[in-house]
Protein backbone atom coordinates (compact mmCIF):
# COMPACT_ATOMS: atom_id res chain seq x y z
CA UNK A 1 120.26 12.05 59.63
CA UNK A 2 118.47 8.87 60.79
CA UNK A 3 118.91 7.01 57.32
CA UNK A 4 122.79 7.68 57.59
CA UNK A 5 123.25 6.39 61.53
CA UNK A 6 120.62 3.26 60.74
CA UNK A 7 122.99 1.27 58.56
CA UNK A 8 126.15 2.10 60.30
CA UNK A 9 124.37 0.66 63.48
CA UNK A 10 123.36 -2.30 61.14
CA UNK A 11 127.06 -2.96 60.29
CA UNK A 12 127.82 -2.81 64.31
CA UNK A 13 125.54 -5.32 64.82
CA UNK A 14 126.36 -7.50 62.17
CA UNK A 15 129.43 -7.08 63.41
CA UNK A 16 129.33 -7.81 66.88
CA UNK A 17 127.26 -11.02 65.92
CA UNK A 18 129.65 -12.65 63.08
CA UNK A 19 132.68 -12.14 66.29
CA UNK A 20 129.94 -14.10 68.68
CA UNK A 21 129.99 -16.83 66.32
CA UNK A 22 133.46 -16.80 64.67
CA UNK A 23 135.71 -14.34 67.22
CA UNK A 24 138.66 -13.38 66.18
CA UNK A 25 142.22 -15.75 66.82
CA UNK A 26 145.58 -14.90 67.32
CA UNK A 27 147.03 -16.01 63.85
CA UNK A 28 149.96 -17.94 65.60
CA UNK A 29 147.84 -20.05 68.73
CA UNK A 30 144.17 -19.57 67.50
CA UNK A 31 143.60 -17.75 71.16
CA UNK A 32 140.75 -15.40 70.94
CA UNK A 33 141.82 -11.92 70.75
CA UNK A 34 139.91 -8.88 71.09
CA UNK A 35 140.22 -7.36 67.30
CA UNK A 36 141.64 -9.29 64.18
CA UNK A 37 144.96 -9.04 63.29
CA UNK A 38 146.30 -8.92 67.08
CA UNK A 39 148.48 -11.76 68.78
CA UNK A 40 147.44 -12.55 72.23
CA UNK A 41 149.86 -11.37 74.95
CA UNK A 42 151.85 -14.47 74.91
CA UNK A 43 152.47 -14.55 70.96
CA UNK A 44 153.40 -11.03 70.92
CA UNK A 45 155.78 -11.29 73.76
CA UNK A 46 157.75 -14.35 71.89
CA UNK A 47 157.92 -11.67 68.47
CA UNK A 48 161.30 -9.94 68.24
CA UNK A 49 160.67 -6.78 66.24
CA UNK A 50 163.32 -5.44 64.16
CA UNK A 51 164.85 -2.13 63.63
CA UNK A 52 166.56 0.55 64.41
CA UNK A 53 170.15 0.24 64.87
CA UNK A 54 170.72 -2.12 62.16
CA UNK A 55 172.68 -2.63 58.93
CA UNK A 56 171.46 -0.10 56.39
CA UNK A 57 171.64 -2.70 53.60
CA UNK A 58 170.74 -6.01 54.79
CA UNK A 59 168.88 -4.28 58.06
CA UNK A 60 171.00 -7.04 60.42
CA UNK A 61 170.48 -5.82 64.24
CA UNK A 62 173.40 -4.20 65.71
CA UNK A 63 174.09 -4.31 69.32
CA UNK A 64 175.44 -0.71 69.48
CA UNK A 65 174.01 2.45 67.99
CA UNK A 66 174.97 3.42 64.20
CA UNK A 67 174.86 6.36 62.18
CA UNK A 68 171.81 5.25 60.30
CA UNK A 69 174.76 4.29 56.95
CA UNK A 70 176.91 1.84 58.61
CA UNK A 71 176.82 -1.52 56.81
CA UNK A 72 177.63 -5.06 58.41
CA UNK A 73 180.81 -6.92 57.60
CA UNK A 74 179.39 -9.48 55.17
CA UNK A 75 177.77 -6.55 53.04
CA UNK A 76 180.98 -5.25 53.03
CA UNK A 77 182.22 -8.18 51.78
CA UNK A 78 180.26 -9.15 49.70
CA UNK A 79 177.19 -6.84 48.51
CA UNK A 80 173.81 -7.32 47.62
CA UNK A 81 172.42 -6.90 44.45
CA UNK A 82 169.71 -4.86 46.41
CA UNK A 83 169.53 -1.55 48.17
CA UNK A 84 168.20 -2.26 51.30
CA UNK A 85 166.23 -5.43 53.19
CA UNK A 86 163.73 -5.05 56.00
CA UNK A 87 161.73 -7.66 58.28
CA UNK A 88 158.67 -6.91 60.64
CA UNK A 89 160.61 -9.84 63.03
CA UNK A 90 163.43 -11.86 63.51
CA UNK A 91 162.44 -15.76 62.39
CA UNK A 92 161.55 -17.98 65.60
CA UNK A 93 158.46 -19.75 66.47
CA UNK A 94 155.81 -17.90 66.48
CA UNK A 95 156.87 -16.15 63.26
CA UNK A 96 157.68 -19.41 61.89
CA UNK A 97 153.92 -21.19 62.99
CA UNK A 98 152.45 -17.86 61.28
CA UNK A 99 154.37 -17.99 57.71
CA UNK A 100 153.23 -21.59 58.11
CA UNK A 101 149.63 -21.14 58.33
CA UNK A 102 149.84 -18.67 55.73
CA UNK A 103 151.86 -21.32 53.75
CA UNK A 104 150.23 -24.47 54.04
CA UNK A 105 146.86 -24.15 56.07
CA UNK A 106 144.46 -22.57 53.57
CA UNK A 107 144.55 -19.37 55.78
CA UNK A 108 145.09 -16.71 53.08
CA UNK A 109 144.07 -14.09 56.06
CA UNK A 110 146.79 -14.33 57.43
CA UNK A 111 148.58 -12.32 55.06
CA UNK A 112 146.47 -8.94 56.22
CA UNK A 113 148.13 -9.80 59.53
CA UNK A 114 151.75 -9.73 58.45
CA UNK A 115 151.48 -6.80 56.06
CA UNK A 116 149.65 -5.10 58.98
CA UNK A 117 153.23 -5.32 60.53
CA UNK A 118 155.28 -5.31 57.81
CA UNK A 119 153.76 -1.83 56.57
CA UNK A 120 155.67 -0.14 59.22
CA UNK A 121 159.12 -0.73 57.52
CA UNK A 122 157.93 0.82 54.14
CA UNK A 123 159.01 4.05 54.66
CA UNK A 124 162.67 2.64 54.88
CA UNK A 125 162.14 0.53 51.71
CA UNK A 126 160.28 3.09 49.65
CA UNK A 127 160.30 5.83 47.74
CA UNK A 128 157.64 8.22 45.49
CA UNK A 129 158.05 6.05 42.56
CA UNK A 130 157.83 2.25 44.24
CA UNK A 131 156.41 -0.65 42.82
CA UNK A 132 155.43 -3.45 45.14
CA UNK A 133 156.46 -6.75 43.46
CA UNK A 134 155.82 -10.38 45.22
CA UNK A 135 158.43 -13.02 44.59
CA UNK A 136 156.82 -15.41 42.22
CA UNK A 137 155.59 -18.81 42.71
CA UNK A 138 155.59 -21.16 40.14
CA UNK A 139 152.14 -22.29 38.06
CA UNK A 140 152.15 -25.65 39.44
CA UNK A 141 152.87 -24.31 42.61
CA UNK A 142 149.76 -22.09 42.79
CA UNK A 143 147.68 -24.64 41.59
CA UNK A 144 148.51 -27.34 44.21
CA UNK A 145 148.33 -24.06 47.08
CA UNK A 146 145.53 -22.34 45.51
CA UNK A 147 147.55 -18.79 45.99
CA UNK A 148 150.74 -17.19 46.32
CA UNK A 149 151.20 -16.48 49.78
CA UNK A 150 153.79 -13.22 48.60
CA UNK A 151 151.20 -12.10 46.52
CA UNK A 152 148.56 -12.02 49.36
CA UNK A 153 151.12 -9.81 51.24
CA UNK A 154 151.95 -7.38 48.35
CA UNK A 155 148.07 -6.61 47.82
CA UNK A 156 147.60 -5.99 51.49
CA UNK A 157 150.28 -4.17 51.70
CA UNK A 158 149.25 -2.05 48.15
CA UNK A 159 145.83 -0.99 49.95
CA UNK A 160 147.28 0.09 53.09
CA UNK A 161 149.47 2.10 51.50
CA UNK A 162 148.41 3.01 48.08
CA UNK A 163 152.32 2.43 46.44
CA UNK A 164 150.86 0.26 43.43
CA UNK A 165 151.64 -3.87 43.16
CA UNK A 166 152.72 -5.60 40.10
CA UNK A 167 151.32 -9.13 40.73
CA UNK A 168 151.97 -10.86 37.43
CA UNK A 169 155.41 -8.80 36.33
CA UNK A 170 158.05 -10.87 37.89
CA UNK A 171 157.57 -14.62 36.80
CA UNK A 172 159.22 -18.48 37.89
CA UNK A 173 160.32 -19.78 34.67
CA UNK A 174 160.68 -23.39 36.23
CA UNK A 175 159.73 -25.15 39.31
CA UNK A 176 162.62 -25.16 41.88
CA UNK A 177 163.50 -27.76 44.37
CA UNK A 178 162.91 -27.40 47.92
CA UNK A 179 166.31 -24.96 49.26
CA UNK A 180 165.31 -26.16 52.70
CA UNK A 181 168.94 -28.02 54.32
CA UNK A 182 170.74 -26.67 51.08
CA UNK A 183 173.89 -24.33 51.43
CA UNK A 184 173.99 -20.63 50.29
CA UNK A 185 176.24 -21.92 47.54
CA UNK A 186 173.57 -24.56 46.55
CA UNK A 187 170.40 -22.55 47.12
CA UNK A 188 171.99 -20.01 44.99
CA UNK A 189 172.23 -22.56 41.99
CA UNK A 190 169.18 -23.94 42.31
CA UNK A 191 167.44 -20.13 41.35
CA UNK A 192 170.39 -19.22 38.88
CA UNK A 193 167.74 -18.19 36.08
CA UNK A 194 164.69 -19.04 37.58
CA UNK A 195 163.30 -15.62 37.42
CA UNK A 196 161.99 -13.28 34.24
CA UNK A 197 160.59 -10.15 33.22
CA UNK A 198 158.53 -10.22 29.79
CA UNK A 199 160.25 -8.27 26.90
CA UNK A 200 156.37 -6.45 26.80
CA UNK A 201 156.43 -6.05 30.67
CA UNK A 202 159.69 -4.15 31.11
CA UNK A 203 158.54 -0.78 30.50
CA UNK A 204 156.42 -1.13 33.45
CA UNK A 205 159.07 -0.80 35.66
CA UNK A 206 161.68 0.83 33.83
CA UNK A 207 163.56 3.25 36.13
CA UNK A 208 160.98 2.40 38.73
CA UNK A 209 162.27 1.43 42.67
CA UNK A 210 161.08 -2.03 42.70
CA UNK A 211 160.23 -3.69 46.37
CA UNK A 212 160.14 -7.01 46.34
CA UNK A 213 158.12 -8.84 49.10
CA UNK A 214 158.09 -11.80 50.50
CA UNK A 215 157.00 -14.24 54.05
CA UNK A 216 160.47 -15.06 55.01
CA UNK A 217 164.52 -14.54 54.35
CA UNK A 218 166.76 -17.55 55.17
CA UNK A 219 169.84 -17.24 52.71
CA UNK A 220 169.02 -14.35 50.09
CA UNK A 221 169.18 -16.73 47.64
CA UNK A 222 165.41 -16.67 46.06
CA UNK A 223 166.00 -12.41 46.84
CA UNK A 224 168.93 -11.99 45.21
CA UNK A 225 167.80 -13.98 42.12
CA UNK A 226 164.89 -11.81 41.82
CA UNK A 227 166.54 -8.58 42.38
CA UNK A 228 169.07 -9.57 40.09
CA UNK A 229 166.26 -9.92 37.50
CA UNK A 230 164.55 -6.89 38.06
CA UNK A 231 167.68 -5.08 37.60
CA UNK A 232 168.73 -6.34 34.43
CA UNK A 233 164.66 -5.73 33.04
CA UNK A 234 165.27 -2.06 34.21
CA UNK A 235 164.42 -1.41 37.63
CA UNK A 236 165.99 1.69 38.71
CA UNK A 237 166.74 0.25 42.51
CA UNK A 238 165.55 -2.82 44.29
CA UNK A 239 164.51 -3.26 47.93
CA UNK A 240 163.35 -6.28 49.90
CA UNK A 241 160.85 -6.60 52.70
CA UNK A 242 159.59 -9.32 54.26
CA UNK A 243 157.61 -10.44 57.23
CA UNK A 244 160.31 -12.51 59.10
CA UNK A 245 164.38 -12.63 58.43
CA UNK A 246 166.92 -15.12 59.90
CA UNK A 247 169.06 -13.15 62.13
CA UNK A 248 171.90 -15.75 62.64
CA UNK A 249 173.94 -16.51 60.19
CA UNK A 250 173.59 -19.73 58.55
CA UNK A 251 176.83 -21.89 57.75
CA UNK A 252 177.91 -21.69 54.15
């Protein structure tokens, strides 16, 4: 009995002595926070957390309850070549400052944090037979960031919810320009073709429901792409989920 509680009380000490020295930060401010993976009160307060009643396709908030099926007007219009598309939050600041981090600042953490969040949409994006599938940097890409930030995500999210992740499945052909200030038009020609599956790799997710995860949706350009890809290599259904989504519509 005493050799099982003396290293658990080891670990609590090691523990309470590595947050001493390093304590844990809100991810968007770097205020101290009582466990990791928390925002402090003001950070959480600025998060606008998405859901229910929404667009069952694109997940767009509604302002008025829905039957759970009801689809907005530009799905309507014009729909996308996936199923359904989930956020954790609506993009603003403090999701913005996190992606960033997660992005740019060496702070590969970070992406515990957001799947953390992110993980409670799955059952809306899932199904029994769901692959988890990141949206694919390019090589040069990774070797200038040192990761893939969607592929931090898509692991973190495969161990909290044991639905298995494909890391290496979906590739980038070519390097893309920045689709920052571009138009939907324009974003969506600069990833016409980008994206491939390997003749070997397809029967790894033939008539599988592929979800495809990324930091943020602006356009649906890069998502669309992919899930246009995955489709044609045999994917029996594609969903998207992301940590943040632009909820106002951008100007074509």
């Amino acid at each position: 009995m005493e050799a099982a509680v003396l290293p658990r009380l080891g670990r609590a000490a090691l523990r309470h002595v590595v947050d001493f020295a390093l304590p844990p930060r809100c991810p968007a401010c770097g205020t101290i926070v009582p466990e990791p993976n928390l925002f402090c009160l003001d950070c959480w307060r600025s998060l606008a957390f998405l859901g229910e009643p929404c667009c069952a396709r694109c997940g767009l908030p509604f302002e008025y309850e829905s039957d759970g099926a009801s689809e907005c007007g530009r799905c309507l219009a014009d729909p996308p070549p996936f199923e359904r598309l989930r956020a954790a939050v609506a993009y603003g600041e403090t999701a913005r400052k996190v992606a960033l981090k997660l992005k740019y600042s060496g702070r590969p953490g970070v992406a515990d944090t957001l799947a953390r969040f992110m993980a409670r949409q799955l059952p809306s994006c899932g199904d029994e037979d769901s692959l988890l599938i990141p949206v694919p940097l390019h090589r040069w890409r990774i070797w200038k960031r040192g990761y893939n930030q969607a592929a931090l995500i898509a692991s973190a999210l495969s161990r909290a919810s044991a639905i298995p992740v494909e890391l290496d499945l979906l590739r980038r052909t070519r390097p893309t320009p920045p689709l920052r200030g571009l138009g939907r038009r324009e974003r969506a020609l600069a990833v016409r073709g980008v994206f491939a599956v390997a003749k070997a790799d397809r029967p790894r997710l033939q008539g599988r429901h592929a979800i495809l995860v990324d930091d943020v949706f602006t356009s649906g350009a890069t998502a669309a792409a992919c899930a246009r890809t995955l489709r044609r290599a045999g994917a029996r259904s594609v969903a998207v989920l992301t940590w943040a989504r632009v909820v106002r519509t951008e100007p074509d």
